[in-house]
Protein backbone atom coordinates (compact mmCIF):
# COMPACT_ATOMS: atom_id res chain seq x y z
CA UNK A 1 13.61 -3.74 10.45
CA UNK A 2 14.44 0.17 9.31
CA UNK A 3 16.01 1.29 6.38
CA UNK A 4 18.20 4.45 5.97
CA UNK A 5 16.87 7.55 5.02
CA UNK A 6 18.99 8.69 1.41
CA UNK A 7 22.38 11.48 1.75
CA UNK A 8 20.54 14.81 0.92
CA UNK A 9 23.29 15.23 -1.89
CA UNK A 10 22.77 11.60 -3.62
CA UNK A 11 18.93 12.20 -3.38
CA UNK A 12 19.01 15.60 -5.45
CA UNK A 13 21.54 14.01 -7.73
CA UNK A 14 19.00 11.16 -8.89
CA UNK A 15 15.12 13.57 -7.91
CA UNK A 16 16.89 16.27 -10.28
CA UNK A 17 17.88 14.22 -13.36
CA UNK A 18 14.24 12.68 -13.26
CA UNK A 19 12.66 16.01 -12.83
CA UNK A 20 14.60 17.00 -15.82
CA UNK A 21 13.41 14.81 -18.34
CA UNK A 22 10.06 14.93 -16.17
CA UNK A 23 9.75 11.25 -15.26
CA UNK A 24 8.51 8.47 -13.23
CA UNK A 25 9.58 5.69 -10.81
CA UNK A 26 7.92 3.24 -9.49
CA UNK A 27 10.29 4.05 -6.31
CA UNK A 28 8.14 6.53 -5.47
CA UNK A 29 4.78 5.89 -7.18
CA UNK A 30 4.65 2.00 -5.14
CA UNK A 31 6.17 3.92 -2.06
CA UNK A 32 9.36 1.09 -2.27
CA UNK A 33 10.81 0.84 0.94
CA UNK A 34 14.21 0.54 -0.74
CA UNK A 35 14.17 3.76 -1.94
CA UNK A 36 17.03 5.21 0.31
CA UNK A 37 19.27 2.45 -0.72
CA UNK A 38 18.84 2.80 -4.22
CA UNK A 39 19.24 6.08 -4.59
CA UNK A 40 22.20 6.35 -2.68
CA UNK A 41 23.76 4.13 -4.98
CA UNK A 42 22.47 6.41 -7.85
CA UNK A 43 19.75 3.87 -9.04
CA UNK A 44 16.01 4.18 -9.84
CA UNK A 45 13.42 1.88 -11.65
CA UNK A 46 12.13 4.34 -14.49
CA UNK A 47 8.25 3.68 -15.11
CA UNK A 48 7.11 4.73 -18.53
CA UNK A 49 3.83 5.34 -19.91
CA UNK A 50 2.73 7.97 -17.53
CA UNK A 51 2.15 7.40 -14.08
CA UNK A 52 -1.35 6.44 -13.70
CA UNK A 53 -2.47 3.04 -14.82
CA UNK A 54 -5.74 1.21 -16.31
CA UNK A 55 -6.20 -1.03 -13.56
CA UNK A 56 -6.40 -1.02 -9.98
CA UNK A 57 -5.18 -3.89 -8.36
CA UNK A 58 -5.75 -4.11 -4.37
CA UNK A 59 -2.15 -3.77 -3.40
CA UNK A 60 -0.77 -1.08 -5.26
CA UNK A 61 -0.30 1.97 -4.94
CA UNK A 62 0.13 3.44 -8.42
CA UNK A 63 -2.82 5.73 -9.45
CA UNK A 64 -5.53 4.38 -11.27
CA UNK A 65 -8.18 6.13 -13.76
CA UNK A 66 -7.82 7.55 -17.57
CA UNK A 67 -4.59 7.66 -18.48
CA UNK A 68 -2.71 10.52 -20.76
CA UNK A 69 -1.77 10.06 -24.52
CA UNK A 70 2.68 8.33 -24.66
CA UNK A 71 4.69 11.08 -24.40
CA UNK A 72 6.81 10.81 -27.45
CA UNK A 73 10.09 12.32 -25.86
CA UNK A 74 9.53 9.98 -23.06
CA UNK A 75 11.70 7.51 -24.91
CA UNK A 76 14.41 9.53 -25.26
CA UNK A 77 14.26 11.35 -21.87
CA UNK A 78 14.32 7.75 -19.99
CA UNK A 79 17.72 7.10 -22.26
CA UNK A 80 19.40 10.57 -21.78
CA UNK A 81 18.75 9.84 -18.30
CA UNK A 82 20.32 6.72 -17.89
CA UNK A 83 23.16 8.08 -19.35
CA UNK A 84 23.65 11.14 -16.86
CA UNK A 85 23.39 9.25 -14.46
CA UNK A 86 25.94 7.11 -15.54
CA UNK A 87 24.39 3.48 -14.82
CA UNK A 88 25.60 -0.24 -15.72
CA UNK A 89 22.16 -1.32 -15.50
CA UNK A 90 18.75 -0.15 -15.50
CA UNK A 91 15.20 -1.72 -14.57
CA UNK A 92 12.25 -0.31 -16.52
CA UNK A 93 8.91 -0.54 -15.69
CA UNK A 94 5.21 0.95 -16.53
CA UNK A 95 1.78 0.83 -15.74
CA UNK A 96 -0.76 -0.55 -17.70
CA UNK A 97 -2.31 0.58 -20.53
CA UNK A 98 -4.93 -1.42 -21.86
CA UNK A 99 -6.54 1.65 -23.58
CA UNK A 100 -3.75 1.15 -26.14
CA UNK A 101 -3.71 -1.27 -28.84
CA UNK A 102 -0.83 -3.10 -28.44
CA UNK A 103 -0.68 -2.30 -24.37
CA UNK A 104 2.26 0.43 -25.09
CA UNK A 105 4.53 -2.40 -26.32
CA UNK A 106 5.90 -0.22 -29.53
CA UNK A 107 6.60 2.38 -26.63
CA UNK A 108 8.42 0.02 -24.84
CA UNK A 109 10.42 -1.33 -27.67
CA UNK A 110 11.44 2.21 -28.46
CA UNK A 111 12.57 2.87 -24.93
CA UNK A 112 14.92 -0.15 -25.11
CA UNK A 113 16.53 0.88 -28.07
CA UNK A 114 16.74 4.39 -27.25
CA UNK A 115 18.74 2.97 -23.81
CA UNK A 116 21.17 0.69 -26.21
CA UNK A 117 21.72 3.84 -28.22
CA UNK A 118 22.70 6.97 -25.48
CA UNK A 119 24.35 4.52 -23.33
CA UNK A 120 25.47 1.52 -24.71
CA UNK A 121 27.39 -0.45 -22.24
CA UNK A 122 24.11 -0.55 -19.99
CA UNK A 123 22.46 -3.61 -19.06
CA UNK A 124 18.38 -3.55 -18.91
CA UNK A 125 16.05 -5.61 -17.33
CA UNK A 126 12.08 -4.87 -18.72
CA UNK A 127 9.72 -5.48 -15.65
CA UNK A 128 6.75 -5.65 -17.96
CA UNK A 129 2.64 -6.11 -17.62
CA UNK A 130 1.02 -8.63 -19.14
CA UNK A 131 -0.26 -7.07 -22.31
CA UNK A 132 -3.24 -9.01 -21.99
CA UNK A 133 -1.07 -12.13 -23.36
CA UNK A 134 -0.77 -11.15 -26.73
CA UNK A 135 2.43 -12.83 -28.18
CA UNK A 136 3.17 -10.12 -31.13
CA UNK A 137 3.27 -7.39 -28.03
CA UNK A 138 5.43 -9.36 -25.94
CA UNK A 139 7.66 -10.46 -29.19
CA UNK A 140 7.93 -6.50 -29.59
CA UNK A 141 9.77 -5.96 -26.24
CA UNK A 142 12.10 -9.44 -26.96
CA UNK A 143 12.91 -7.93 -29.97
CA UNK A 144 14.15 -4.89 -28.32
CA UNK A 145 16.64 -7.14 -26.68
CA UNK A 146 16.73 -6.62 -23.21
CA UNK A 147 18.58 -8.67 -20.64
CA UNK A 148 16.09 -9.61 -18.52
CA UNK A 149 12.56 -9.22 -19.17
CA UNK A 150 10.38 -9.59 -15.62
CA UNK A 151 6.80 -10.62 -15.33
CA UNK A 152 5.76 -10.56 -11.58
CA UNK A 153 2.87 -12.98 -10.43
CA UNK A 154 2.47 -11.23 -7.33
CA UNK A 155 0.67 -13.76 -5.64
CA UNK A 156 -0.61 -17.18 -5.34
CA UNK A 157 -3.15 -18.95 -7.73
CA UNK A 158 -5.62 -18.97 -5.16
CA UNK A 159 -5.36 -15.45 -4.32
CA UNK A 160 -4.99 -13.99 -7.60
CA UNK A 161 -8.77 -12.48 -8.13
CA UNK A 162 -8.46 -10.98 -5.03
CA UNK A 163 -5.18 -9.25 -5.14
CA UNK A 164 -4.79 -8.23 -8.95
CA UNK A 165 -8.44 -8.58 -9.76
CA UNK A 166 -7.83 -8.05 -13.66
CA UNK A 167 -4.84 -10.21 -14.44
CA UNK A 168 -5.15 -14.03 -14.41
CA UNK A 169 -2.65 -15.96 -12.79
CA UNK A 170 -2.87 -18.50 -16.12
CA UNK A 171 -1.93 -15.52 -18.46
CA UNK A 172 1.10 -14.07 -16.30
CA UNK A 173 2.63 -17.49 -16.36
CA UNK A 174 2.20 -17.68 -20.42
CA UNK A 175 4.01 -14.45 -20.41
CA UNK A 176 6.74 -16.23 -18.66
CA UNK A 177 6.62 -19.21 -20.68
CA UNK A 178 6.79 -17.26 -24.48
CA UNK A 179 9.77 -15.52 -23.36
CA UNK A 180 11.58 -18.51 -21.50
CA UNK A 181 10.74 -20.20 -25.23
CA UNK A 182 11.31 -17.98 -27.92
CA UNK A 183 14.02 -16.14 -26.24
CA UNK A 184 17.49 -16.08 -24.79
CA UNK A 185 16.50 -14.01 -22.74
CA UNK A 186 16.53 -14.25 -18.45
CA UNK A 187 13.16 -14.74 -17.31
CA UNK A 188 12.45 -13.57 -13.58
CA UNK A 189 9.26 -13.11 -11.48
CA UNK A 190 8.44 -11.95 -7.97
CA UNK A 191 5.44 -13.14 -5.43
CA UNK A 192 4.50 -10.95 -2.31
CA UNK A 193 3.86 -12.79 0.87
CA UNK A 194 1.79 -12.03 3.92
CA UNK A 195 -1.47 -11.84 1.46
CA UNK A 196 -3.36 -15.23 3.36
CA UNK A 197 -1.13 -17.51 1.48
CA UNK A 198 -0.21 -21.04 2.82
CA UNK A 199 2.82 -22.43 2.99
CA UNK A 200 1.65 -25.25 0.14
CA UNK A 201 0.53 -22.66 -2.14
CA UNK A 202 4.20 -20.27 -1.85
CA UNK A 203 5.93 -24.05 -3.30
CA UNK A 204 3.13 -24.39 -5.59
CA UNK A 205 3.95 -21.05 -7.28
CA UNK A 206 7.68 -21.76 -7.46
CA UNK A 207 6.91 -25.17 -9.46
CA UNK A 208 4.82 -23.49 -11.80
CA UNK A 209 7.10 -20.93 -12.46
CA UNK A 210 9.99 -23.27 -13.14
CA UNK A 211 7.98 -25.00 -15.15
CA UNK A 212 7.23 -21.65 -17.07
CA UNK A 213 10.80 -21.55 -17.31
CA UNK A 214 11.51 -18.88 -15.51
CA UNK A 215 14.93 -18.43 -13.64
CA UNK A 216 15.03 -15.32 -11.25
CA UNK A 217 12.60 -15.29 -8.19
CA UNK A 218 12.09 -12.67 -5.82
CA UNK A 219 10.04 -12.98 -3.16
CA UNK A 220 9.21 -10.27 -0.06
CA UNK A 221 6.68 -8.95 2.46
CA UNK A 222 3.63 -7.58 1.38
CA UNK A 223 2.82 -4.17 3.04
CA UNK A 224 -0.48 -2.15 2.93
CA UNK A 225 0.24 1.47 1.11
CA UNK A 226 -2.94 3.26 2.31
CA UNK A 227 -6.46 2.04 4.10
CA UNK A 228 -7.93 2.07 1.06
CA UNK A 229 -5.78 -1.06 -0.28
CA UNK A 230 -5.65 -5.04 1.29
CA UNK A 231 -4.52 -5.47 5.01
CA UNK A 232 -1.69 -7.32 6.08
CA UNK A 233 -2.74 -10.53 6.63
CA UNK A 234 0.46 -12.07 8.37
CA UNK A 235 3.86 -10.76 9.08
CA UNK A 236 6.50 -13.54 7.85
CA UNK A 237 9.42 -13.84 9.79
CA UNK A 238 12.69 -13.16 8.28
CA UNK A 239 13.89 -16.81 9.09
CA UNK A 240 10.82 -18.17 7.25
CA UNK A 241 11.92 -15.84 4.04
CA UNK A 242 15.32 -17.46 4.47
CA UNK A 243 14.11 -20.96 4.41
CA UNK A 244 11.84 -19.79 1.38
CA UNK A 245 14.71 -18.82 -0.60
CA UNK A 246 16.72 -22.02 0.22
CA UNK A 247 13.74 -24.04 -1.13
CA UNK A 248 13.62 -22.01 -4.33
CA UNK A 249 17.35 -22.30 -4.94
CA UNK A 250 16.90 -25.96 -4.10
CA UNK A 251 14.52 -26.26 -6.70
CA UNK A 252 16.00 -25.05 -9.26
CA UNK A 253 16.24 -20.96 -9.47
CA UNK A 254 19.55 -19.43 -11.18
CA UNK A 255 19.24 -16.57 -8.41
CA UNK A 256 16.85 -15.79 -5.35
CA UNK A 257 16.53 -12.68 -3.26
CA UNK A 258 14.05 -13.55 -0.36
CA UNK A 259 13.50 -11.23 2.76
CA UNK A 260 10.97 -8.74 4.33
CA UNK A 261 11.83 -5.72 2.44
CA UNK A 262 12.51 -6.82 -1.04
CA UNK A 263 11.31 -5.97 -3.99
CA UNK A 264 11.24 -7.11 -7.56
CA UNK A 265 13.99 -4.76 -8.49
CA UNK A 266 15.88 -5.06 -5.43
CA UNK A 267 19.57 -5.77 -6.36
CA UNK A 268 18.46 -6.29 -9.72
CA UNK A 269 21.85 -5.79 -11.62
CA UNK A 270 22.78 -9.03 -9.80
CA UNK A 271 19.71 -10.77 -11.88
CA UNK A 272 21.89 -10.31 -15.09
């Protein structure tokens, strides 16, 4: 499986405009093997709130430790940015910051709205952490009025400890569940795979989303960033992804992407 390496001229276009307002993807900070793809087509997941996050969860690669105060103009730059670059829809994204009282949600909120203002005819989907399950912090970002609003479970119940060692598998799908309730809103999550998960425990985590209410799956292959972070346990073949996604559609999903390389935001302004 390869992907193509991104045009030279498409590559500046997008690395420019983020160096510009000095900001941060997730493209390159969780080393997204979409990258090329995306930014040929002029897209990037902005990550707000810095780039280095409170926890340190065994697949990531996102830098962990003591994070730096909200840049105030962040809000703005993010927006200015999507306008330049002249998208129909966005995916934003952070680390998190449980140093903060509310988890950065007032920063988030004022990102949204400073997206609906520059560039109004832009769609946004909020890929957000769990802020600790606090339902006046999550309200904050619904009130924004976002699209889609994503809340990945990453893995499997079982697995959960392991993998994302401060989030609970419990709370993420509570974060699903206030949304999918109080809300409008699409509701989408994404699992890795390739983590020591069984086959019982991928369905498992589909019928406890649904039952969350959430609508958008994505599901893709778990690969190892560095040493330092959880081997590859298994490899799943791109016919198994297939029949993964067939199940989930079966079930009940409004949309499913399902293969080796994707990832959360992965043909995300089809998620709309």
């Amino acid at each position: 499986m390869r992907r193509h390496l991104t045009k030279a001229t498409d590559y500046n276009k997008v690395k420019n405009t983020l160096n510009e307002g000095r900001l941060h993807t997730i493209c390159e900070s969780g080393l997204c093997p979409n990258k090329g793809e995306c930014w040929n087509a002029g897209t990037a997941t902005f990550m707000i709130l810095g780039d280095i996050c409170t926890r340190s969860c065994r697949f990531c690669n996102v830098k962990t430790g003591k994070p730096l105060p909200p840049d105030p103009k962040e809000m703005e730059q993010v927006a200015l940015a999507v306008k330049k670059m002249g998208l129909t829809h966005c995916v934003i994204t952070s680390v998190d910051r449980d140093d903060l009282t509310d988890g950065g949600a007032s920063h988030w909120a004022g990102t949204i709205k400073s997206i609906k203002k520059e560039a109004p005819g832009t769609t946004i989907e909020a890929l957000i952490p769990d802020f600790k399950g606090k339902e006046e912090d999550i309200q904050k970002v619904i009130d924004a009025g976002p699209e889609v609003i994503s809340h990945n479970l990453e893995t499997v119940r079982s697995l959960t400890k392991e993998v994302r060692i401060y989030a609970d598998y419990e709370t993420s799908l509570s974060v699903i569940r206030y949304i999918s309730e109080n809300s409008d809103i699409r509701t989408k999550s994404g699992i890795m795979l390739g983590l020591g998960e069984t086959g019982e425990d991928i369905l498992q985590t589909m019928d406890d989303l649904l039952d969350a209410g959430c609508e958008v799956i994505t599901i893709g292959q778990y690969l190892q960033p560095s040493r330092k972070h959880l081997p590859v346990r298994q490899y799943i073949h791109p016919d198994d992804f297939a029949r993964y996604g067939d199940i989930a559609r079966t079930k009940g999903f409004a949309f499913v992407e399902s293969a080796p390389l994707v990832r959360s935001s992965y043909h995300a302004e089809k998620h709309v």
